[in-house]
N, C-alpha and C. Protein backbone atom coordinates (compact mmCIF):
# COMPACT_ATOMS: atom_id res chain seq x y z
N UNK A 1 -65.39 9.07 -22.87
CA UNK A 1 -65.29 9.31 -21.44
C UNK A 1 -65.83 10.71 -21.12
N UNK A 2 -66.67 10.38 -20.32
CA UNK A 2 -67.31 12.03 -20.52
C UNK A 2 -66.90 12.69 -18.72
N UNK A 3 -66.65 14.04 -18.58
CA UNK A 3 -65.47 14.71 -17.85
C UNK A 3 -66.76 15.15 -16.73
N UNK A 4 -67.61 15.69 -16.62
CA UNK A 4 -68.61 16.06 -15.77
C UNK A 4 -69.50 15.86 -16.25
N UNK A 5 -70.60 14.83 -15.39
CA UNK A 5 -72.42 14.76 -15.32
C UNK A 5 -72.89 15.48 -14.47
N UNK A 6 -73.92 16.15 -15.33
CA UNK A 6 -75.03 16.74 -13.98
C UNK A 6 -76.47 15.46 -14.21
N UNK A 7 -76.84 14.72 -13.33
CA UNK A 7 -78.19 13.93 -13.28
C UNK A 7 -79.46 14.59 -13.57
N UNK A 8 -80.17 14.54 -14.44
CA UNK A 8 -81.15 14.91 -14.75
C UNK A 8 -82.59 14.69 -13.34
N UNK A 9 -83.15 15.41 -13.42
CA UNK A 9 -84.52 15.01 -12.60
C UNK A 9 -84.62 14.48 -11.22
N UNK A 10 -85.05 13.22 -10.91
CA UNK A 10 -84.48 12.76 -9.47
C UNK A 10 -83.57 11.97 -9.11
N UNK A 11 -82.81 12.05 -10.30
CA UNK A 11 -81.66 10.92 -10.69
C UNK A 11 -80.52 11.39 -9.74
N UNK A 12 -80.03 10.34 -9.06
CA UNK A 12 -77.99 10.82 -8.43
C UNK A 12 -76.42 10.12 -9.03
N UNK A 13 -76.10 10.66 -9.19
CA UNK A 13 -74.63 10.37 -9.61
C UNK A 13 -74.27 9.76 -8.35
N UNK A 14 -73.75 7.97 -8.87
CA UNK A 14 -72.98 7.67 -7.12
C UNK A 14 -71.62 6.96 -7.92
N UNK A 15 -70.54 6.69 -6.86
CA UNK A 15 -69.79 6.38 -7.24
C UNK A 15 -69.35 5.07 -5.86
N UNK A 16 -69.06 3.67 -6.52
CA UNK A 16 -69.36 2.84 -5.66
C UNK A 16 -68.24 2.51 -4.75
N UNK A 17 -68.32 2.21 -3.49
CA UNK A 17 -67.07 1.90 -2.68
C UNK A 17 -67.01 0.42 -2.59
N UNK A 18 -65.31 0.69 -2.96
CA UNK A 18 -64.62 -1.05 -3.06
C UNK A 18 -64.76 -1.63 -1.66
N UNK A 19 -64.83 -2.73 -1.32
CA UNK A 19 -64.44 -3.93 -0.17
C UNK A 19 -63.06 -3.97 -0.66
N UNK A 20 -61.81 -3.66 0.35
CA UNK A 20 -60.78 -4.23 0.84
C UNK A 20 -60.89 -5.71 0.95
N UNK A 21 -61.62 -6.31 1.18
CA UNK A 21 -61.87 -7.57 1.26
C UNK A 21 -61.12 -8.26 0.03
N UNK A 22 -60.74 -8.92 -0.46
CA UNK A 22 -60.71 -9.66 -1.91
C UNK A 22 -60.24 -11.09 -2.10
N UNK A 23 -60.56 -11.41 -0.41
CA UNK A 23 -60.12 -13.29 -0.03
C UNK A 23 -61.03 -13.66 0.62
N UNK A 24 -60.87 -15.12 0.13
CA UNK A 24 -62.18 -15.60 1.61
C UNK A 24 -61.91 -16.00 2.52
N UNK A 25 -62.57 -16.32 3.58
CA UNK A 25 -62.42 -16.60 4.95
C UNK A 25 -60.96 -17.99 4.54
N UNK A 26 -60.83 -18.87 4.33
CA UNK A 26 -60.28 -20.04 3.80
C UNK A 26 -59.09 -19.10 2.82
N UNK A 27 -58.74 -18.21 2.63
CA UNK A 27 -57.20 -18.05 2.30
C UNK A 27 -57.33 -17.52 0.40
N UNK A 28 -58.38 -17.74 -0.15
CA UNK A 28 -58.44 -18.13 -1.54
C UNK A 28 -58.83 -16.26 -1.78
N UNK A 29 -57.52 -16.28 -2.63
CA UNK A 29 -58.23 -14.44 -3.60
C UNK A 29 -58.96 -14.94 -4.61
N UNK A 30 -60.19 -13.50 -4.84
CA UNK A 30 -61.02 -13.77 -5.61
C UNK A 30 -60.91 -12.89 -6.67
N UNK A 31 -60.89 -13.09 -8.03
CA UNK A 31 -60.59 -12.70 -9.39
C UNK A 31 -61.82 -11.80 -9.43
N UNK A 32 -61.61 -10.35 -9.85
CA UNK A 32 -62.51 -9.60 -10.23
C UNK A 32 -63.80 -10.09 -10.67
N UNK A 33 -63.80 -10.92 -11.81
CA UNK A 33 -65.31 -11.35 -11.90
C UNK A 33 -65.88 -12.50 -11.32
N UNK A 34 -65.30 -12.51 -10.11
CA UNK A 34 -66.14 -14.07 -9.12
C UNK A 34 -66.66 -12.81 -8.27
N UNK A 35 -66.07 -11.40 -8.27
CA UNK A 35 -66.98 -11.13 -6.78
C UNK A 35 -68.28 -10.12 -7.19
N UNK A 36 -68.66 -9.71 -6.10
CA UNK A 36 -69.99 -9.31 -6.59
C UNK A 36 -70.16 -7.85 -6.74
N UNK A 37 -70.71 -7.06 -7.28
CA UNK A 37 -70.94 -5.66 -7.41
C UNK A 37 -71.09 -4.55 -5.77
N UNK A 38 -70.17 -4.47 -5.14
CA UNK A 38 -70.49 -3.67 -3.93
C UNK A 38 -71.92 -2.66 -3.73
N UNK A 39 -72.36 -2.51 -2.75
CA UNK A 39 -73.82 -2.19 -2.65
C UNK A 39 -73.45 -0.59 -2.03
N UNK A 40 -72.41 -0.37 -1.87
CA UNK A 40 -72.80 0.90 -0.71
C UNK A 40 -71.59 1.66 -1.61
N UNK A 41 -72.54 3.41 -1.79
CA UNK A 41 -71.61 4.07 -2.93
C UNK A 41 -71.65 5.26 -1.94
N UNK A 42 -70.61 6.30 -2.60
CA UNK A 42 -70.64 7.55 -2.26
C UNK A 42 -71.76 8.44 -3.52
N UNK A 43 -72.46 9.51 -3.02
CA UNK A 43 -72.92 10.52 -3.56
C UNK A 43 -72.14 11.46 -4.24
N UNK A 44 -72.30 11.50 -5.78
CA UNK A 44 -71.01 12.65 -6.49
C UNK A 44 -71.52 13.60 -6.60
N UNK A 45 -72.96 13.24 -7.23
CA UNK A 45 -74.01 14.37 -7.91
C UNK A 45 -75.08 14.45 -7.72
N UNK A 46 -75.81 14.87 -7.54
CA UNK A 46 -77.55 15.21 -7.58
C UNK A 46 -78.08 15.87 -8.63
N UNK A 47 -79.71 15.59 -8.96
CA UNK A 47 -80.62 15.85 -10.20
C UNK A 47 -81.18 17.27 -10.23
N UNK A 48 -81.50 17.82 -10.79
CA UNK A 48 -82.39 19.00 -11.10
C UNK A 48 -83.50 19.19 -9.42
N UNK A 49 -83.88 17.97 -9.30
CA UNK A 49 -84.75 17.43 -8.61
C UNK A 49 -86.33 17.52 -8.81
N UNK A 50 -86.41 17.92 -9.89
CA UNK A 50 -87.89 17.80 -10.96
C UNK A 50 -88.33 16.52 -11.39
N UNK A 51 -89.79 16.61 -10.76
CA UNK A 51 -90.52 15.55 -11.41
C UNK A 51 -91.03 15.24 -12.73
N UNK A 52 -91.82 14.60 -13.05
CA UNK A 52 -92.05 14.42 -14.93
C UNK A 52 -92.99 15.92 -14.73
N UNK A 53 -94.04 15.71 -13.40
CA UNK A 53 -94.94 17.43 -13.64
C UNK A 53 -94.07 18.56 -13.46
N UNK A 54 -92.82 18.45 -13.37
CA UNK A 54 -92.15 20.03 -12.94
C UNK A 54 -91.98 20.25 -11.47
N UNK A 55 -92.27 19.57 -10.36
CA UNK A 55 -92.89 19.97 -9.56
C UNK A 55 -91.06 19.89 -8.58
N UNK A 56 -90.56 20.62 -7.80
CA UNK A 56 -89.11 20.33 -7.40
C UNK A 56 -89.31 19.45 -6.30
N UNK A 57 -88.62 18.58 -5.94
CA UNK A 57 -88.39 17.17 -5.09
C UNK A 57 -87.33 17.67 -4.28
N UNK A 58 -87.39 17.69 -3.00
CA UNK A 58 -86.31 17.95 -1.87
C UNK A 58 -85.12 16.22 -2.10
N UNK A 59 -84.05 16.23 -2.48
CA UNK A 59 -83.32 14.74 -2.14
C UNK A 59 -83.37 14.38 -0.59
N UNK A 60 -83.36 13.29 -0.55
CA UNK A 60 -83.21 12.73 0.54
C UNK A 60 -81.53 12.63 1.10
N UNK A 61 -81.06 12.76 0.02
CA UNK A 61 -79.18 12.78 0.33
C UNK A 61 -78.81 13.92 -0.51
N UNK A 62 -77.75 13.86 0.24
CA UNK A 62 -76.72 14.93 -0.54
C UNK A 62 -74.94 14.73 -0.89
N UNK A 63 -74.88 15.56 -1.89
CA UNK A 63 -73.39 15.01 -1.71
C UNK A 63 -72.27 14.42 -0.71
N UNK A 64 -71.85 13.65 -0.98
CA UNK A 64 -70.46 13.03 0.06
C UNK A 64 -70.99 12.10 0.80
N UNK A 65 -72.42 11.93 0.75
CA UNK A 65 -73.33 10.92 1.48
C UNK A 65 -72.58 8.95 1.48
N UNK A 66 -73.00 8.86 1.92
CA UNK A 66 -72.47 7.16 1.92
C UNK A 66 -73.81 6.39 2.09
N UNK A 67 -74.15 5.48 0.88
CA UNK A 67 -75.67 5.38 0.62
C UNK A 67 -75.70 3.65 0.26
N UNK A 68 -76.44 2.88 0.95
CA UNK A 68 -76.84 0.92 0.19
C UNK A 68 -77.88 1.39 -1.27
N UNK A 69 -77.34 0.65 -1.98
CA UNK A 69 -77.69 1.06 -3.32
C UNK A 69 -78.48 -0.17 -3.85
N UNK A 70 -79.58 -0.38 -4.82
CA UNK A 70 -79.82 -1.75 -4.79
C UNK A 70 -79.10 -1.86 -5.93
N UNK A 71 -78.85 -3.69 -5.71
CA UNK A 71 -77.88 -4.46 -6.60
C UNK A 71 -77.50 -4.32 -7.96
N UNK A 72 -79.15 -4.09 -8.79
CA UNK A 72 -78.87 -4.61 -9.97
C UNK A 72 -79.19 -2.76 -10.74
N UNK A 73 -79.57 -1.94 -10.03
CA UNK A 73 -80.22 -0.96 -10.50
C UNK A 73 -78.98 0.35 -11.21
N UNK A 74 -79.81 1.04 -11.85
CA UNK A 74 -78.54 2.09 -12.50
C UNK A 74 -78.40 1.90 -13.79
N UNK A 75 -77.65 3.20 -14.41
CA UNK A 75 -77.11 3.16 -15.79
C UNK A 75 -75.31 2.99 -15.27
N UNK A 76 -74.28 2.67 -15.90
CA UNK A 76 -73.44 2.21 -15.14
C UNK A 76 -72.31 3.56 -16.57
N UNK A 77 -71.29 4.26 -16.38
CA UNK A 77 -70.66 5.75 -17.04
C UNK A 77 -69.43 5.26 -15.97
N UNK A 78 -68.40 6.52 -17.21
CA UNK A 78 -67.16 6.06 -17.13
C UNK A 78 -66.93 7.71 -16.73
N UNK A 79 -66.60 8.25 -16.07
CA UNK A 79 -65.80 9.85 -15.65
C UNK A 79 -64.48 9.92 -15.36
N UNK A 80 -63.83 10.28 -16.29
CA UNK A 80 -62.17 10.65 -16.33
C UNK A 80 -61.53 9.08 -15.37
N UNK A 81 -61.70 7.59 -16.38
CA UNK A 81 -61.65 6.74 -15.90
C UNK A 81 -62.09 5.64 -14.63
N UNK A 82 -63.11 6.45 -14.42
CA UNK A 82 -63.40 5.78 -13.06
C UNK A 82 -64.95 5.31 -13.14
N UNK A 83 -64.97 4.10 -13.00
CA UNK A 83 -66.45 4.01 -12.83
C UNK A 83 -67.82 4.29 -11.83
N UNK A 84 -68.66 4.93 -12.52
CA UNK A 84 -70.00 5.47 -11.97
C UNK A 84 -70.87 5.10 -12.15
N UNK A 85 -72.04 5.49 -11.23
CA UNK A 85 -73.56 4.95 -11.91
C UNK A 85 -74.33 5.86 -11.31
N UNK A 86 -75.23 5.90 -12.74
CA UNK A 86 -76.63 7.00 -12.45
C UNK A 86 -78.00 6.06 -12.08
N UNK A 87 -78.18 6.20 -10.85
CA UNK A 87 -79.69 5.48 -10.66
C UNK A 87 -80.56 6.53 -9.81
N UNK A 88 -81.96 6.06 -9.95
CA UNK A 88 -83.06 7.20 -9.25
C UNK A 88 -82.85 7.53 -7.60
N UNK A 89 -83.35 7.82 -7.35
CA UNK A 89 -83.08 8.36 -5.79
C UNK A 89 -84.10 7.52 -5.02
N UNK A 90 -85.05 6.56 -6.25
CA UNK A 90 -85.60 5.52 -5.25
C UNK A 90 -84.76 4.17 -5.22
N UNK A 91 -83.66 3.74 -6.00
CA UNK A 91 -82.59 3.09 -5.66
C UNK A 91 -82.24 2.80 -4.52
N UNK A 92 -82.12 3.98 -3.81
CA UNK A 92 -81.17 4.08 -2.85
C UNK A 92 -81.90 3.51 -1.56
N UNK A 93 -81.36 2.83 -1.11
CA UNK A 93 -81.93 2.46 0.17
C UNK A 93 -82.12 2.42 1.93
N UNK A 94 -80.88 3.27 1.94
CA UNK A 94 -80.71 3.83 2.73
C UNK A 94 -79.33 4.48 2.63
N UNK A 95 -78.94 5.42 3.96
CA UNK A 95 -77.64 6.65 3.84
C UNK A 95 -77.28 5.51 4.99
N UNK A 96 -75.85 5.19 5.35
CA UNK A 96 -74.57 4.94 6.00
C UNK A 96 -74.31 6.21 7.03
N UNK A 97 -74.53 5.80 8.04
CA UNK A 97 -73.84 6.66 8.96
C UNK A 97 -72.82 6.06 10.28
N UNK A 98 -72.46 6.83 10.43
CA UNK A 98 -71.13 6.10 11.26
C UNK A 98 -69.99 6.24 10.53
């Protein structure tokens, strides 16, 4: 279990937000692995922001951000029990506002 990541390069540390949801319309709870991987995470961490040439990359987000993440993308890390995922900053698909 590793205690603090810093993301390398243009990579972000996100950490994903649950759906309250966990029934369906029709009354029926759904068992952890019938539902699907939530899409929209919070921002923990940000990268160096260096490209492979060196060159520094402004992020498009920043911490505390609330971001649609795509589905399948990411390395998926465990931080002082809680699950995370490191994916590129082209992952991300858009920031949540409101």
């Amino acid at each position: 279990m590793a205690k603090n990541i810093k993301p390398l390069g243009t990579r972000v540390l996100v950490k994903r937000i649950e759906n309250e949801e966990q029934k369906t319309d029709g009354g029926i709870f759904l068992p952890d692995t019938a539902k699907e991987k939530p899409q929209e995470a919070e921002v923990i961490a940000l990268g160096t922001g260096k490209n492979d040439e060196g060159e520094i990359i402004e992020f498009s987000v920043k911490v505390g951000d609330k971001v649609l993440i795509s589905k399948y993308g990411g390395t998926e890390v465990k931080i002082e029990g809680k699950e995370c995922l490191i994916i590129s900053e082209g992952d991300i698909l858009g920031i949540i506002e409101g």
